[in-house]
C-alpha atoms as a PDB file:
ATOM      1  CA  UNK A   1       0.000   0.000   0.000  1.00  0.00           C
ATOM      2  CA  UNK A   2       1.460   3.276  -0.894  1.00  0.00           C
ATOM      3  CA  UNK A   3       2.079   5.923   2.148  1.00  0.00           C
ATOM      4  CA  UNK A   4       1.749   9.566   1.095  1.00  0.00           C
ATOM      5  CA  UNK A   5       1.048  13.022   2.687  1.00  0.00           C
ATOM      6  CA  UNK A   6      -2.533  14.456   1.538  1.00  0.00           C
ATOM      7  CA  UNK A   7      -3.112  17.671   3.394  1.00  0.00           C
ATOM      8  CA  UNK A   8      -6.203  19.290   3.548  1.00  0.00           C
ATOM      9  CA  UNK A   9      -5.380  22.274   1.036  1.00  0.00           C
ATOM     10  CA  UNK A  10      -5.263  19.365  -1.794  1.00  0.00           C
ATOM     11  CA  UNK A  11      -8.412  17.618  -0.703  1.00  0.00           C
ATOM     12  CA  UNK A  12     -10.305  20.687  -0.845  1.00  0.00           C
ATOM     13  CA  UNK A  13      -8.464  21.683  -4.011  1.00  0.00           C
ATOM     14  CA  UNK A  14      -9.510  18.461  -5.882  1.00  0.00           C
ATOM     15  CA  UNK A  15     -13.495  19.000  -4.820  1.00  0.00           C
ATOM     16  CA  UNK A  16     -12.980  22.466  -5.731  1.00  0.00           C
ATOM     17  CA  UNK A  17     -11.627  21.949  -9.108  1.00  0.00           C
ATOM     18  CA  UNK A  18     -13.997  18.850 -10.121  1.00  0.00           C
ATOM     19  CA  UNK A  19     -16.920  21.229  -9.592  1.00  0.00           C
ATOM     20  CA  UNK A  20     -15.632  23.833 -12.000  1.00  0.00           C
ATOM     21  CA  UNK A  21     -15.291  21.373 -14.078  1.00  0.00           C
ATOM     22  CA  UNK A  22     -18.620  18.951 -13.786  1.00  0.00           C
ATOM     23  CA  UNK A  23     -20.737  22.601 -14.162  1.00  0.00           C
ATOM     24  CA  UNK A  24     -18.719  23.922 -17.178  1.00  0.00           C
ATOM     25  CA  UNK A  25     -22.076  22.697 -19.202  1.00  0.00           C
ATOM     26  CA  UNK A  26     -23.811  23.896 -22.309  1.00  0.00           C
ATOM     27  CA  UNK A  27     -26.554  22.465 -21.028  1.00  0.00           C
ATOM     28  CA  UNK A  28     -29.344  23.765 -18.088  1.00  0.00           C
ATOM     29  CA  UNK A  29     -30.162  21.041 -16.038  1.00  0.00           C
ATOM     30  CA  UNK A  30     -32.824  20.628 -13.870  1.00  0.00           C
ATOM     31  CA  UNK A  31     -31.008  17.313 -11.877  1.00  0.00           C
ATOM     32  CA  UNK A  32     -28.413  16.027 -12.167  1.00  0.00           C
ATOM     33  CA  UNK A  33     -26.693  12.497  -9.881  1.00  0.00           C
ATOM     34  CA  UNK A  34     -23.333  13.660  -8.429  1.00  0.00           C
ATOM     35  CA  UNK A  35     -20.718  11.293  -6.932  1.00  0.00           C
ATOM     36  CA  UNK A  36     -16.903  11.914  -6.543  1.00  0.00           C
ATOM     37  CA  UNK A  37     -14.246   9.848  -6.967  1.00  0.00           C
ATOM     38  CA  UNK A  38     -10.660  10.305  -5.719  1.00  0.00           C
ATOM     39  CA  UNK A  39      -8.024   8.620  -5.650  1.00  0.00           C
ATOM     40  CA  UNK A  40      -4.187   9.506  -5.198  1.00  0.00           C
ATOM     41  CA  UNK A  41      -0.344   9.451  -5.904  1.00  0.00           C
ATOM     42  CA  UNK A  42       2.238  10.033  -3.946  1.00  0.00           C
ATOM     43  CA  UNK A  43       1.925  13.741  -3.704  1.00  0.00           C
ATOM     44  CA  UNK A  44      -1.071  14.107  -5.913  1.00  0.00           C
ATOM     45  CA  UNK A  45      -4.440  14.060  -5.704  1.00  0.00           C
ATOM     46  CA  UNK A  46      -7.041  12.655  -8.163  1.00  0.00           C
ATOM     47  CA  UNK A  47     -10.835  13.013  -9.140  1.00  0.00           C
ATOM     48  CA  UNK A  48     -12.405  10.855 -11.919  1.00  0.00           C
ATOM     49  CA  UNK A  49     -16.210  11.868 -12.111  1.00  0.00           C
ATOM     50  CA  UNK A  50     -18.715  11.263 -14.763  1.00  0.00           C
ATOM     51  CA  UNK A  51     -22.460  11.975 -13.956  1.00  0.00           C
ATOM     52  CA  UNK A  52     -26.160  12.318 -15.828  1.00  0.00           C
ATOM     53  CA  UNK A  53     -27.744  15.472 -16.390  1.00  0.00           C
ATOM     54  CA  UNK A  54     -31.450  16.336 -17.047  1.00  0.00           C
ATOM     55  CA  UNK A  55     -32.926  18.675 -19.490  1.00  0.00           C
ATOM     56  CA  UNK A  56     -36.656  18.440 -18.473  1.00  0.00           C
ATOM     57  CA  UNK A  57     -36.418  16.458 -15.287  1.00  0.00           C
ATOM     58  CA  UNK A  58     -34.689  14.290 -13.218  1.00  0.00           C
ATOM     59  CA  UNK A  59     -34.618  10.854 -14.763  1.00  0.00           C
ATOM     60  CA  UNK A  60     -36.143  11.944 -17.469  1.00  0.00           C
ATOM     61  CA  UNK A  61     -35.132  10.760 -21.453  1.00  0.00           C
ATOM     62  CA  UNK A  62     -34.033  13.821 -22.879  1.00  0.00           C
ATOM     63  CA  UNK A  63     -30.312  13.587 -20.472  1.00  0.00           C
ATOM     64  CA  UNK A  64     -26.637  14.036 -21.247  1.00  0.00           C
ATOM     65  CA  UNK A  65     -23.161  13.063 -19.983  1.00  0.00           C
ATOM     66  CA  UNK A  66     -20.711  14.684 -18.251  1.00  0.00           C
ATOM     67  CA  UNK A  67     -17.171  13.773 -17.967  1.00  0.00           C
ATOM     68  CA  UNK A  68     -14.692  15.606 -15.743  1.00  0.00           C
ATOM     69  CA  UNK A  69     -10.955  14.157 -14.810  1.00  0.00           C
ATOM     70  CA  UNK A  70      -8.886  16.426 -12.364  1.00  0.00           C
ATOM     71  CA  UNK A  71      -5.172  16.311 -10.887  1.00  0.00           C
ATOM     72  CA  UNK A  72      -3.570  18.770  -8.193  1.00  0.00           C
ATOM     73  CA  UNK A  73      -0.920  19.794  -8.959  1.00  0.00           C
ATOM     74  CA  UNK A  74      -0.862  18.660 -12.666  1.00  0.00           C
ATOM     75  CA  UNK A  75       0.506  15.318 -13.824  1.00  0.00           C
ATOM     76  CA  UNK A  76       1.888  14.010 -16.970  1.00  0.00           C
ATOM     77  CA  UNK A  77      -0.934  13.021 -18.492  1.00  0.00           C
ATOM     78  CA  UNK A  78      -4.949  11.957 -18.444  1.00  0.00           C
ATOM     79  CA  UNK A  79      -7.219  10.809 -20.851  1.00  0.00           C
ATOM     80  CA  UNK A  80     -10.621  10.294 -20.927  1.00  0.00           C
ATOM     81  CA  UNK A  81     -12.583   7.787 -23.175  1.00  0.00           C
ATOM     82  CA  UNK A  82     -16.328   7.112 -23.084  1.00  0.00           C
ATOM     83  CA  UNK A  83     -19.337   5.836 -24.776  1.00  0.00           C
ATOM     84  CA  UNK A  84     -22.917   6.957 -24.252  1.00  0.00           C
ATOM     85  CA  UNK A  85     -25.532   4.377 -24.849  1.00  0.00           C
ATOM     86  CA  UNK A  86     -29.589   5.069 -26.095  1.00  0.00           C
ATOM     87  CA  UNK A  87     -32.137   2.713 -24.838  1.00  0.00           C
ATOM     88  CA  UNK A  88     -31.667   0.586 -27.465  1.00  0.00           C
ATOM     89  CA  UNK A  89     -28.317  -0.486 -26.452  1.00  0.00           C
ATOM     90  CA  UNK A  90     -26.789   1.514 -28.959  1.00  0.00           C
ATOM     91  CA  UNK A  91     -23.684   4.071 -29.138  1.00  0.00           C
ATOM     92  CA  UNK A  92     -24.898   7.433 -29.357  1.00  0.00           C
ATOM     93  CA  UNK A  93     -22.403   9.372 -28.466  1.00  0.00           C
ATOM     94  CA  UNK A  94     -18.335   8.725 -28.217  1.00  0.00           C
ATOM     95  CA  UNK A  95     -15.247  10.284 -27.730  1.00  0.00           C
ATOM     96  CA  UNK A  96     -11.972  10.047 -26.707  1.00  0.00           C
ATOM     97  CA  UNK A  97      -9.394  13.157 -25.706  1.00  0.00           C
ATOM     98  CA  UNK A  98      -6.017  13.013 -23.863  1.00  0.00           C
ATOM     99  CA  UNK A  99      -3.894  15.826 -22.880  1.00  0.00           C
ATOM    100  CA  UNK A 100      -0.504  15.762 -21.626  1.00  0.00           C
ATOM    101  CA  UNK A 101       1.106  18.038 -18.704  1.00  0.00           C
ATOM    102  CA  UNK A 102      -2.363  18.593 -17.312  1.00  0.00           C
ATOM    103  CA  UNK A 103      -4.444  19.754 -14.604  1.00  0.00           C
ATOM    104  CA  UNK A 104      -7.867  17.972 -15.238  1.00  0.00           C
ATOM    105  CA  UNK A 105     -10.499  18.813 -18.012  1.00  0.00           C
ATOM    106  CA  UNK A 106     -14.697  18.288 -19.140  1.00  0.00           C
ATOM    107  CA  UNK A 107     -16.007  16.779 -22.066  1.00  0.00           C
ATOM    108  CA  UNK A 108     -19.647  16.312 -22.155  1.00  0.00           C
ATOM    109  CA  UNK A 109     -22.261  14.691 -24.679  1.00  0.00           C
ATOM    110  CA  UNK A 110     -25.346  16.619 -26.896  1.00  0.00           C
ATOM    111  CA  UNK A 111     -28.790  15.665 -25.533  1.00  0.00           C
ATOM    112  CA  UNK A 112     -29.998  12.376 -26.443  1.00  0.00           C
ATOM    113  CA  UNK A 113     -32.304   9.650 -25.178  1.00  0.00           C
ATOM    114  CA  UNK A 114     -29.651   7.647 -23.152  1.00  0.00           C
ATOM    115  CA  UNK A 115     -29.958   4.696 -20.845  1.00  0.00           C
ATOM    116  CA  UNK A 116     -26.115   4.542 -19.629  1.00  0.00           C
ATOM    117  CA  UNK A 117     -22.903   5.611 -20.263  1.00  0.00           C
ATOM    118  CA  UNK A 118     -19.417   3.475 -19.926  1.00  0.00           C
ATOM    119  CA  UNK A 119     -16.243   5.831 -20.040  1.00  0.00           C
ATOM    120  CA  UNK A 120     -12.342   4.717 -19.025  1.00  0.00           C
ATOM    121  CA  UNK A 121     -10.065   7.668 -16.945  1.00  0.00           C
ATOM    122  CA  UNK A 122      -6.424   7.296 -17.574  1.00  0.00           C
ATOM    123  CA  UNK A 123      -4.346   8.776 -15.159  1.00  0.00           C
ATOM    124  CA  UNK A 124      -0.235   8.833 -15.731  1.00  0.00           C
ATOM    125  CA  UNK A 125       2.384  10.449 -13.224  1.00  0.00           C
ATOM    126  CA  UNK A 126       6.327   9.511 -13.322  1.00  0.00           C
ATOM    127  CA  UNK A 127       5.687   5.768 -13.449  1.00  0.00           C
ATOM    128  CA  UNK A 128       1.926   5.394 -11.304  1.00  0.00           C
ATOM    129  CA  UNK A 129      -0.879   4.869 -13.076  1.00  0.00           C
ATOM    130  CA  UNK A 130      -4.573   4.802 -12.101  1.00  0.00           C
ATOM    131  CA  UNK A 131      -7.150   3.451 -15.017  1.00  0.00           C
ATOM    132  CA  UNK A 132     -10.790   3.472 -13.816  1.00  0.00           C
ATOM    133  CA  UNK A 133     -13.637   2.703 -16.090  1.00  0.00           C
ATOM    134  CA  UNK A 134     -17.059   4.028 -14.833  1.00  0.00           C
ATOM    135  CA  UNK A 135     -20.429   2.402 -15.986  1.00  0.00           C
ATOM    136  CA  UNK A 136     -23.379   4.800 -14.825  1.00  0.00           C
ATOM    137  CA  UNK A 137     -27.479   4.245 -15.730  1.00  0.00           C
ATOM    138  CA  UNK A 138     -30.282   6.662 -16.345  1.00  0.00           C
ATOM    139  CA  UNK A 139     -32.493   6.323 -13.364  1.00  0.00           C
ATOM    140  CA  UNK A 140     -35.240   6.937 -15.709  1.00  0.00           C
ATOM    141  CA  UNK A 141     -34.237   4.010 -17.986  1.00  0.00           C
ATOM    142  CA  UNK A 142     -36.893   1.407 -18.691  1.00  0.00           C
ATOM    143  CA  UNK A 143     -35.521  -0.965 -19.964  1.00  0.00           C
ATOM    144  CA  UNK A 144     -33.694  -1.578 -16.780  1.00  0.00           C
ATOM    145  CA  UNK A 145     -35.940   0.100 -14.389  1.00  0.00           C
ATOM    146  CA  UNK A 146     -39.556  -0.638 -14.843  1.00  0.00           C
ATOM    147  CA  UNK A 147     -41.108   0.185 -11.962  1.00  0.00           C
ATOM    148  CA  UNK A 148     -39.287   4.298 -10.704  1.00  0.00           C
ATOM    149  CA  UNK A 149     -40.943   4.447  -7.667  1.00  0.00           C
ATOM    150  CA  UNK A 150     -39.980   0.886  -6.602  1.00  0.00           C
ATOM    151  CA  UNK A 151     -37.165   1.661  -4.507  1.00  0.00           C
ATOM    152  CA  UNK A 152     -35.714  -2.047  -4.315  1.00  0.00           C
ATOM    153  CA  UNK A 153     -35.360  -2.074  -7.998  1.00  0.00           C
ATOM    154  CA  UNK A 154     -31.857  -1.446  -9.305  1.00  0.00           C
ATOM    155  CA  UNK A 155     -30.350  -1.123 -12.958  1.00  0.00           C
ATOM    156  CA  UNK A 156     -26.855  -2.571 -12.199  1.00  0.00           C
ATOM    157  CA  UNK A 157     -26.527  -5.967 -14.251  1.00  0.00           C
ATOM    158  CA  UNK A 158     -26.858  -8.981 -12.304  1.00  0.00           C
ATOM    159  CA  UNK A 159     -22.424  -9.734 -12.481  1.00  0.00           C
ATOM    160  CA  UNK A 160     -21.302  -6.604 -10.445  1.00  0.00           C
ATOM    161  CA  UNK A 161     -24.591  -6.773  -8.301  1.00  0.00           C
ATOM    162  CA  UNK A 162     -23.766  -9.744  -7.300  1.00  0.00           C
ATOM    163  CA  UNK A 163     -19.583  -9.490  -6.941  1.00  0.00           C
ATOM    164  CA  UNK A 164     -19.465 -10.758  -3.697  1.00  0.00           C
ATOM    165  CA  UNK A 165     -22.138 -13.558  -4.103  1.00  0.00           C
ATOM    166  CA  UNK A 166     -20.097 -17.496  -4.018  1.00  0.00           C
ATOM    167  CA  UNK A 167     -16.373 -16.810  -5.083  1.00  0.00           C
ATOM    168  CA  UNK A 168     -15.730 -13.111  -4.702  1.00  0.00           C
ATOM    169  CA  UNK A 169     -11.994 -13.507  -6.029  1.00  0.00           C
ATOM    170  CA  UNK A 170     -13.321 -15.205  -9.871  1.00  0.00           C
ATOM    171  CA  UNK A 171     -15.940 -12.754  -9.897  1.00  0.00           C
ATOM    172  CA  UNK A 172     -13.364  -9.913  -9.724  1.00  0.00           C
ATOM    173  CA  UNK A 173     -10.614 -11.898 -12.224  1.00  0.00           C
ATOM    174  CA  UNK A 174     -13.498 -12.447 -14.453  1.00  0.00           C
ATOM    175  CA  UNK A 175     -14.497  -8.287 -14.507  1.00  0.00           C
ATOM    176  CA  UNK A 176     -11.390  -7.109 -14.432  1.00  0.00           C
ATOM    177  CA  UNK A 177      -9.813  -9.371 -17.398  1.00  0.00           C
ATOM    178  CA  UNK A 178     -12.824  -8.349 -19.418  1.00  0.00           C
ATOM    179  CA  UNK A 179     -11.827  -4.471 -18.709  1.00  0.00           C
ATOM    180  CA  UNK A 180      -8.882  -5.024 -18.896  1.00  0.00           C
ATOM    181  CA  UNK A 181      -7.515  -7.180 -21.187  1.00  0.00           C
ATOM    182  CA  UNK A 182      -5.159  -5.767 -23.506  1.00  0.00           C
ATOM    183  CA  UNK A 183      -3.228  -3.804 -20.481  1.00  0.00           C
ATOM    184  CA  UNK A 184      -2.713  -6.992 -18.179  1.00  0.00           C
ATOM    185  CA  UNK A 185      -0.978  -8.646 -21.838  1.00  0.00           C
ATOM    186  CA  UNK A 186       1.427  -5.424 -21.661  1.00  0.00           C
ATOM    187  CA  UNK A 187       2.732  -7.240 -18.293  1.00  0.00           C
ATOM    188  CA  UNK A 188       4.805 -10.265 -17.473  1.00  0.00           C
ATOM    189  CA  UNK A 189       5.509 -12.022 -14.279  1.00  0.00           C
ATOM    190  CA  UNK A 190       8.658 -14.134 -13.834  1.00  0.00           C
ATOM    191  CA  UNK A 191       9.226 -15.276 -17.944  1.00  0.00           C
ATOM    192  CA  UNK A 192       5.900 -15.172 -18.829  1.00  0.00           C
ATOM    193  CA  UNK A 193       2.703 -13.069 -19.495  1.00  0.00           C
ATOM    194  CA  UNK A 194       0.935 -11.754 -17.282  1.00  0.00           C
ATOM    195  CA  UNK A 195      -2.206 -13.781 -16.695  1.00  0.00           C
ATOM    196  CA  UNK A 196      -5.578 -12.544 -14.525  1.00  0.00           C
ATOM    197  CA  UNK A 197      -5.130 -15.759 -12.396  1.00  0.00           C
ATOM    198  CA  UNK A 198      -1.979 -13.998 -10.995  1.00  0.00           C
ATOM    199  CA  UNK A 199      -4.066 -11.456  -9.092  1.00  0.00           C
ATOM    200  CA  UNK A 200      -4.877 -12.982  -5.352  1.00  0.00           C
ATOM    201  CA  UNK A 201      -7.563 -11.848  -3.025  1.00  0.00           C
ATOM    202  CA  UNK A 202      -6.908  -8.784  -0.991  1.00  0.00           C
ATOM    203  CA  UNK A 203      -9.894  -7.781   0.516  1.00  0.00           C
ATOM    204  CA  UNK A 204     -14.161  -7.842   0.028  1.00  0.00           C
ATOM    205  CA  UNK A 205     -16.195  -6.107   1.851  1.00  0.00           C
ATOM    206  CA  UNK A 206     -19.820  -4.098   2.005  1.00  0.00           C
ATOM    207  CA  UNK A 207     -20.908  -1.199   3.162  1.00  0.00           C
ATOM    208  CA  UNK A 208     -23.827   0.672   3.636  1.00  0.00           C
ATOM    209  CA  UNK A 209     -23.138   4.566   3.958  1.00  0.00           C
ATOM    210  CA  UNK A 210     -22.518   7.601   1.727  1.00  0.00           C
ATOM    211  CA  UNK A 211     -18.938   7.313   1.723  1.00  0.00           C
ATOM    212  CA  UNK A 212     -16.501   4.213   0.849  1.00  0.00           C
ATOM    213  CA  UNK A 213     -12.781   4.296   1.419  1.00  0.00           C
ATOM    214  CA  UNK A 214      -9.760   1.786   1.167  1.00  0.00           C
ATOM    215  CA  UNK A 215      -6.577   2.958   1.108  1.00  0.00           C
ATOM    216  CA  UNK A 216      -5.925   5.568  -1.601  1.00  0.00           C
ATOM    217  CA  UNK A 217      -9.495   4.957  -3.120  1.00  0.00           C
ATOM    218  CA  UNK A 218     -12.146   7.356  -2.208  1.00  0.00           C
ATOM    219  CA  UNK A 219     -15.930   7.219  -3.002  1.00  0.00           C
ATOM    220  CA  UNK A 220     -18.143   9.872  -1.957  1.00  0.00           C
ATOM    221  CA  UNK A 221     -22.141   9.919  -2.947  1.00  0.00           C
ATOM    222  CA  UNK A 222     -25.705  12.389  -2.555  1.00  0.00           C
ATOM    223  CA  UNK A 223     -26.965   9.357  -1.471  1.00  0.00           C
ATOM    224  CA  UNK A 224     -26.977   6.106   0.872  1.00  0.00           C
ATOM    225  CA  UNK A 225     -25.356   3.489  -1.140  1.00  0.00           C
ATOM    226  CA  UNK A 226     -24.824  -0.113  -0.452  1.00  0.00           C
ATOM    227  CA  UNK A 227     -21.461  -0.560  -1.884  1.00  0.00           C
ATOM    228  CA  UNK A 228     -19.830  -3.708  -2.801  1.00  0.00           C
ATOM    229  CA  UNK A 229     -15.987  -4.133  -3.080  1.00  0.00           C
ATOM    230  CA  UNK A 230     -13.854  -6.966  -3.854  1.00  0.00           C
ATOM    231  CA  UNK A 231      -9.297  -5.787  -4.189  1.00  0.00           C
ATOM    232  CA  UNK A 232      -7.279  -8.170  -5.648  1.00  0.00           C
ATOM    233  CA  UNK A 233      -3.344  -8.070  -6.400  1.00  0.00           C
ATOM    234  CA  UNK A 234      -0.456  -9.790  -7.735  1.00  0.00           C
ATOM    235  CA  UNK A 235       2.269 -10.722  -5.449  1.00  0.00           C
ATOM    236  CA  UNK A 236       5.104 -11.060  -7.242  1.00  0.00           C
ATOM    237  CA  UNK A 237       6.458  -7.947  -8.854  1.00  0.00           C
ATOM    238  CA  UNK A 238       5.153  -7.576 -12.721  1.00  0.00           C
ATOM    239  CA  UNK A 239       7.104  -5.989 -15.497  1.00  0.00           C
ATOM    240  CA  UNK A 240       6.798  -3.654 -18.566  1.00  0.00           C
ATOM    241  CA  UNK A 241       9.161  -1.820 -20.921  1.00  0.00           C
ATOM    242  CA  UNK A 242      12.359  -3.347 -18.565  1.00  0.00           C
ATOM    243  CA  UNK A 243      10.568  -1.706 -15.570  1.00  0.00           C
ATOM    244  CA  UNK A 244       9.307  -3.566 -12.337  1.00  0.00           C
ATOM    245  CA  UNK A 245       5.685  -2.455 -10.909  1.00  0.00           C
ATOM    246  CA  UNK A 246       2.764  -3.625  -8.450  1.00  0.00           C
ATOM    247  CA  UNK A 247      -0.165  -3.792  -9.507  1.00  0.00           C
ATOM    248  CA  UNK A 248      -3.426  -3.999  -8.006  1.00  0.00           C
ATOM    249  CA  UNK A 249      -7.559  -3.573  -8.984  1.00  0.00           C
ATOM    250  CA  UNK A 250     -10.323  -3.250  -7.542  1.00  0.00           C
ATOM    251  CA  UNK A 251     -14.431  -3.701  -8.438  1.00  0.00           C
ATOM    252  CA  UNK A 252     -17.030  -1.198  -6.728  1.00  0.00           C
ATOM    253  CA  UNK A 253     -20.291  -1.388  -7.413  1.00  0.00           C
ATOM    254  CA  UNK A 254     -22.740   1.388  -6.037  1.00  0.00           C
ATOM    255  CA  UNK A 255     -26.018  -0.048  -6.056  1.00  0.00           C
ATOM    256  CA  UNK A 256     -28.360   3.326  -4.906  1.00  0.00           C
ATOM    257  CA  UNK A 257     -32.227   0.731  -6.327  1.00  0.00           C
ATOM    258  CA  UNK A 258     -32.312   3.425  -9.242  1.00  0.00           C
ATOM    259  CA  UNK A 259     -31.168   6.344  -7.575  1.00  0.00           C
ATOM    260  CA  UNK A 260     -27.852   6.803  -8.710  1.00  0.00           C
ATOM    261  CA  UNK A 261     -26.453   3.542  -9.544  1.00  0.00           C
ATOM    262  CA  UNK A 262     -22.342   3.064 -10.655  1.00  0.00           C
ATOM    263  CA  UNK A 263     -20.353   0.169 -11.040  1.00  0.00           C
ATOM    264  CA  UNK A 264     -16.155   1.741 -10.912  1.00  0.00           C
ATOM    265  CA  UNK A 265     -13.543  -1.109 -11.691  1.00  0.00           C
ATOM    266  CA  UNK A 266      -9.969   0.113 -11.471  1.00  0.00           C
ATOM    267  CA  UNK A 267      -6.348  -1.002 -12.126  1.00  0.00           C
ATOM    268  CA  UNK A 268      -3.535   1.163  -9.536  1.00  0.00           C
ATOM    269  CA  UNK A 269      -0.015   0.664 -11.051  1.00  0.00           C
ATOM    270  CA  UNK A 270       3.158   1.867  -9.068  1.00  0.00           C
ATOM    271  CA  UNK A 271       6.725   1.262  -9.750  1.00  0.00           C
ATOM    272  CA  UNK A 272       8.167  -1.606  -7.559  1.00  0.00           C
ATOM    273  CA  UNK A 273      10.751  -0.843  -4.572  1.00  0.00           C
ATOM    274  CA  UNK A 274      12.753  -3.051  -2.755  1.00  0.00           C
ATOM    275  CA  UNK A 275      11.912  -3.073   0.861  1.00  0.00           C
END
């Protein structure tokens, strides 16, 4: 586990700057679902947030997406990928932008009739890396929400809902290799490749709460949540490029019954020390 220094300044400077971001809009919305994400290097602090907004009402079809990624102070690099679904299961909408030598930065869809949006943050910093992708729903979707007012109903797909349900550690594998995929082949362990059955259970665990927390990992929400969260890592030390790192990743799943619901997986790189 990495040990770092995060004063309070930087905390506050992170919240700060992902709300100029997440209300640069074009758009005037009349709801919106807000959660916040954090996370950190050495030094650094982190915020990956992407949210729905409403133009008529809250939960209502006519919605957009917002995308905001923010560093303090500024690291080498972040990029932000995402697609927005309609209700047919469709793209609509998708983009990707990086920028190097950055701060943080918004992108944000046109109006459409979207059910749920999946987008990837990249974040790169003198050999860490933190890659989260983000899957959030329309809580006025029906084709995963028939009944709004029926406040046990939830939107989240049956595999993340269910994370921690029999064996909590091939649920993860099985999430993250599918997330994952082509960055775990970038890796090799001993004289080998890098395989998903390399990453051992660290910790699962639930919550119920507006907040979530382990480690570096932050998860704030408007809302009570009942949060589900399985870490796994690999041991041994992995390698890339010559280089030696530890890596880790992680599945949350935010299930809010239609509120607000998320599902954040995550891979956490660092470069490997000798102890």
């Amino acid at each position: 586990m990495i040990r770092f220094k995060t004063n309070a300044f930087c905390l506050v400077s992170i919240f700060c700057l992902i709300g100029m971001l997440a209300f640069r809009t074009d758009h005037e919305a009349h709801a919106a679902d807000h959660a916040y994400y954090t996370n950190t290097f050495p030094g650094y602090s982190l915020g990956a947030y992407s949210w729905f907004g409403y133009a008529d009402v809250r939960c209502g079809m006519n919605s957009y997406v917002n995308y905001s990624a923010a560093a303090s102070p500024q690291i080498d690099s972040i990029a932000i990928g995402y697609d927005a679904y309609n209700l047919s299961g469709t793209i609509q909408y998708s983009d990707y932008y990086q920028k190097p030598d950055t701060s943080g930065f918004a992108r944000q869809t046109d109006i459409g009739v979207l059910g749920k949006s999946i987008s990837v943050f990249d974040f790169k910093n003198n050999g860490y890396e933190w890659k989260t992708t983000q899957r959030i729903y329309n809580c006025g979707d029906p084709y995963h929400f028939a009944a709004k007012s029926d406040a046990s109903q939830s939107k989240i797909p049956r595999k993340y809902r269910h994370v921690l349900d029999g064996n909590a550690l091939e649920n993860a594998r099985t999430i993250i290799a599918e997330d994952y995929a082509s960055d775990l082949k970038s890796y090799t362990v001993g004289n080998r490749p890098l395989n998903v059955r390399d990453f051992k259970l660290v910790k699962k665990t639930e919550k119920k709460g507006f907040n979530f927390a382990d480690g570096t990992m932050k998860f704030r929400n408007s809302v009570v949540t009942d949060y589900s969260y399985v870490s796994i890592s690999v041991p041994e030390k992995v390698k890339k490029d010559g280089k030696s790192y530890h890596i880790k990743a992680y599945v949350l799943v935010n299930n809010t019954h239609g509120v607000n619901d998320e599902v954040h997986t995550s891979l956490y790189i660092e470069p490997f020390k000798n102890k």
